[in-house]
Protein backbone atom coordinates (compact mmCIF):
# COMPACT_ATOMS: atom_id res chain seq x y z
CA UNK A 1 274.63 100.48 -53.94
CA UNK A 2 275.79 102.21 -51.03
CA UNK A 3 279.40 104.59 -52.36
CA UNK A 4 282.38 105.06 -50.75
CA UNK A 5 281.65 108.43 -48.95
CA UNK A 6 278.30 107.13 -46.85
CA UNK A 7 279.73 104.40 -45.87
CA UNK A 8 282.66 106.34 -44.60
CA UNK A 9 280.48 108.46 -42.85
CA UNK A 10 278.22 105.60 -41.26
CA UNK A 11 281.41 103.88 -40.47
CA UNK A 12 282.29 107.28 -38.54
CA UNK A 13 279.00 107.88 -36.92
CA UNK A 14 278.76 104.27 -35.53
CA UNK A 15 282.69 104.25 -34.15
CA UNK A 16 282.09 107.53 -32.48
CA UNK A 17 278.70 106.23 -30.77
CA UNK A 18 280.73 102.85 -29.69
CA UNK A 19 283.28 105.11 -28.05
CA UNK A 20 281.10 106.91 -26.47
CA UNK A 21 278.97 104.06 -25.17
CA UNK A 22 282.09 102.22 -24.17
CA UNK A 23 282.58 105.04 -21.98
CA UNK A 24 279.48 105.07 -20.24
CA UNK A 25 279.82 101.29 -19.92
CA UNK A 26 282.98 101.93 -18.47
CA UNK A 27 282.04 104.87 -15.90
CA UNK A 28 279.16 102.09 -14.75
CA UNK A 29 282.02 99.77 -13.58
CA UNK A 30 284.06 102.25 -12.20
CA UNK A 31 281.21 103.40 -9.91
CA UNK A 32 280.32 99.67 -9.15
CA UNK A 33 283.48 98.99 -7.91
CA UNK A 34 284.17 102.30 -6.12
CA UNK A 35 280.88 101.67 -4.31
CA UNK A 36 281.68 98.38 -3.29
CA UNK A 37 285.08 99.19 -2.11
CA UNK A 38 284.66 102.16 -0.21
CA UNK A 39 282.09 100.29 1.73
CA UNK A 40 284.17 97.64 2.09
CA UNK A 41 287.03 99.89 3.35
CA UNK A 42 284.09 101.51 5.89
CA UNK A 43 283.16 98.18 7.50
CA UNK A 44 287.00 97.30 7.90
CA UNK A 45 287.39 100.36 10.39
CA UNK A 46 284.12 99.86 12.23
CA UNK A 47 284.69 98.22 15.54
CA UNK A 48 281.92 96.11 15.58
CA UNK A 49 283.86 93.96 12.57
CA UNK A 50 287.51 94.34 13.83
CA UNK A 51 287.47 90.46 14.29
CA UNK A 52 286.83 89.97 10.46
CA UNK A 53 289.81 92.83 8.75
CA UNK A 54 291.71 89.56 7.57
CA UNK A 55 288.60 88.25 5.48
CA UNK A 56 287.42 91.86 4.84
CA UNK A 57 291.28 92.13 3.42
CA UNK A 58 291.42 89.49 1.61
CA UNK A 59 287.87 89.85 -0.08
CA UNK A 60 288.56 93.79 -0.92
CA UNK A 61 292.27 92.98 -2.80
CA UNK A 62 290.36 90.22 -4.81
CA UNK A 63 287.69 93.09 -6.00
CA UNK A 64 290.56 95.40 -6.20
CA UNK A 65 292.54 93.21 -8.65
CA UNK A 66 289.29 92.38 -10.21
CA UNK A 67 288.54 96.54 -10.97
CA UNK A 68 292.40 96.98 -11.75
CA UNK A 69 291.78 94.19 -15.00
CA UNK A 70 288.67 95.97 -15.81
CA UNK A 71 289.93 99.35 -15.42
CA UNK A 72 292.85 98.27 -17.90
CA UNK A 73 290.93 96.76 -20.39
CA UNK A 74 288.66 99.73 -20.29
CA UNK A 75 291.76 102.16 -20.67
CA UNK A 76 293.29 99.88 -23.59
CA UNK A 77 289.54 99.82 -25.67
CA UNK A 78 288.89 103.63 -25.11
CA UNK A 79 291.96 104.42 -26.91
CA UNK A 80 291.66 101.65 -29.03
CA UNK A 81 288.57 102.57 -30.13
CA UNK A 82 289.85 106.51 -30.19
CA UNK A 83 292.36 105.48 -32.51
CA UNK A 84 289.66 103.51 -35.35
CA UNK A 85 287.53 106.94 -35.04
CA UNK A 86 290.46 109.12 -35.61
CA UNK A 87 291.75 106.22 -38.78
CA UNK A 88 288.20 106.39 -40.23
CA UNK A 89 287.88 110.39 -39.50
CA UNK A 90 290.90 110.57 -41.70
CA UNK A 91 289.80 109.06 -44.50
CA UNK A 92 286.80 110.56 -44.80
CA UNK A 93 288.25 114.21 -44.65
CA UNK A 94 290.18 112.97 -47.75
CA UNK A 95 287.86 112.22 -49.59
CA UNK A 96 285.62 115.17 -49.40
CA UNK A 97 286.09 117.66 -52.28
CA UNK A 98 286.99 120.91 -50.64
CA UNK A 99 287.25 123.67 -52.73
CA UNK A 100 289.29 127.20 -52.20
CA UNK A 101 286.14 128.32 -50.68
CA UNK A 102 285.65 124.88 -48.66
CA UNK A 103 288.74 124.25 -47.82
CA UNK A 104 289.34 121.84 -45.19
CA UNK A 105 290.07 123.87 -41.54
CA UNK A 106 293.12 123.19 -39.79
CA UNK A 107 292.12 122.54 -36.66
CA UNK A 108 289.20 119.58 -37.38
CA UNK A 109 289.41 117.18 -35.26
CA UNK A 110 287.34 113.81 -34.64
CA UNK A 111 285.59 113.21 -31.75
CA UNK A 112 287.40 111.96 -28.95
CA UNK A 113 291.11 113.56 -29.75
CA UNK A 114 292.58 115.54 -27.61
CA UNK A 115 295.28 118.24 -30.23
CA UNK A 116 298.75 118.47 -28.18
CA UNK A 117 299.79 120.90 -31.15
CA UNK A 118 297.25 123.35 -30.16
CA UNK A 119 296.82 122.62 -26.17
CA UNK A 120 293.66 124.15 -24.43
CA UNK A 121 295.17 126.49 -21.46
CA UNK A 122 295.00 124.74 -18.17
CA UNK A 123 294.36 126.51 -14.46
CA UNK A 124 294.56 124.60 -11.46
CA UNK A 125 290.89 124.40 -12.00
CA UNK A 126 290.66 122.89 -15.51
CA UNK A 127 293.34 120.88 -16.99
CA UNK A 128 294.36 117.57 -17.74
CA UNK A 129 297.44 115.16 -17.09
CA UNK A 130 298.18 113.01 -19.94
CA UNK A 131 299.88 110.33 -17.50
CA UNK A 132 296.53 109.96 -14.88
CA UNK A 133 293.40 111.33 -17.16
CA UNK A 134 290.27 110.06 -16.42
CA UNK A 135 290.17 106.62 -18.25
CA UNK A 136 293.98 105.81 -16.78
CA UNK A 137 292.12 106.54 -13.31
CA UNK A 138 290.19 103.34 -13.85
CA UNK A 139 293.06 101.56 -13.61
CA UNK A 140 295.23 103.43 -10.73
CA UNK A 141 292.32 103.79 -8.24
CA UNK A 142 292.28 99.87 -7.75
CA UNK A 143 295.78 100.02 -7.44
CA UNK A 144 295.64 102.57 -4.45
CA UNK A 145 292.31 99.83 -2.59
CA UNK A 146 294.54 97.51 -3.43
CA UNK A 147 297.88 99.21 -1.79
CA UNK A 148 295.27 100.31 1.39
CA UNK A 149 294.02 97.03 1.64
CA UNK A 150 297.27 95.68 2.26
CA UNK A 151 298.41 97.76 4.65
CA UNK A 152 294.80 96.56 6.35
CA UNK A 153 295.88 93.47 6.32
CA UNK A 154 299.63 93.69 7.61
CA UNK A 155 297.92 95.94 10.11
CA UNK A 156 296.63 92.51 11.92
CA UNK A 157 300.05 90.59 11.67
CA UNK A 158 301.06 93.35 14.07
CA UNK A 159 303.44 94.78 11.44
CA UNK A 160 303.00 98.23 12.64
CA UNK A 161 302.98 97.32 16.24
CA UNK A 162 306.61 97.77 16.91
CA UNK A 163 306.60 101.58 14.84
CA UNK A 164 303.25 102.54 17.44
């Protein structure tokens, strides 16, 4: 019979390896779509396809929306999962016998948290936004193709005409 303490521990090893395999899962997409809609964006300015912006427009805020839902979902299950490591990281830190000599250190953390109590120093060359990190990128970036591809497309209703 398996006790309480290795299948904490098991719990914790195979939540931490989801998380991280979620996010390379989710840095696969991201690079899919970013692929895709750069070159999409490309092809809209090359003059050779300036008769075909409209479908080019339309096609790119489809894939846009597409990467927006699967940037949020991604965003939503990395924390999600974050927060069932950090539940079962909890538990099994309590109960571990520590001792005066093994006492349990202040500053453990489980894999994946980030400590706002005790922030690492940021430069303008290492740091980190809480707002835009790199898993709420996966869902802005869409929003930005999606926000260019617009203005693409009002570009051929000759929207901008009157302003040029």
């Amino acid at each position: 019979m398996v006790g309480r303490d290795d299948f904490l521990q098991k719990d914790y090893e195979l939540k931490a390896r989801y998380l991280t395999d979620h996010f390379s899962r989710m840095w696969v997409r991201f690079n899919f779509f970013l692929t895709i809609e750069s070159g999409l964006v490309g092809l809209s300015f090359h003059k050779d396809y300036s008769s075909h912006i409209r479908a080019l427009s339309y096609l790119g805020s489809f894939l846009a929306l597409v990467w927006f839902h699967f940037g949020r979902t991604d965003n939503y299950l990395a924390d999600f999962y974050r927060k069932q490591v950090g539940i079962v990281f909890n538990q099994l830190t309590n109960v571990i016998n520590w001792t005066e000599e093994n006492q349990k250190p202040p500053e453990l953390m489980f894999v994946g948290n980030v400590n706002d109590n005790e922030p690492i120093r940021q430069t303008w060359l290492s740091g980190r936004w809480a707002r835009l990190s790199a898993t709420e990128l996966a869902a802005f970036l869409p929003l930005v193709y999606l926000a260019i591809w617009i203005v693409r497309w009002l570009s051929t209703c000759g929207v901008f005409s009157k302003w040029i």
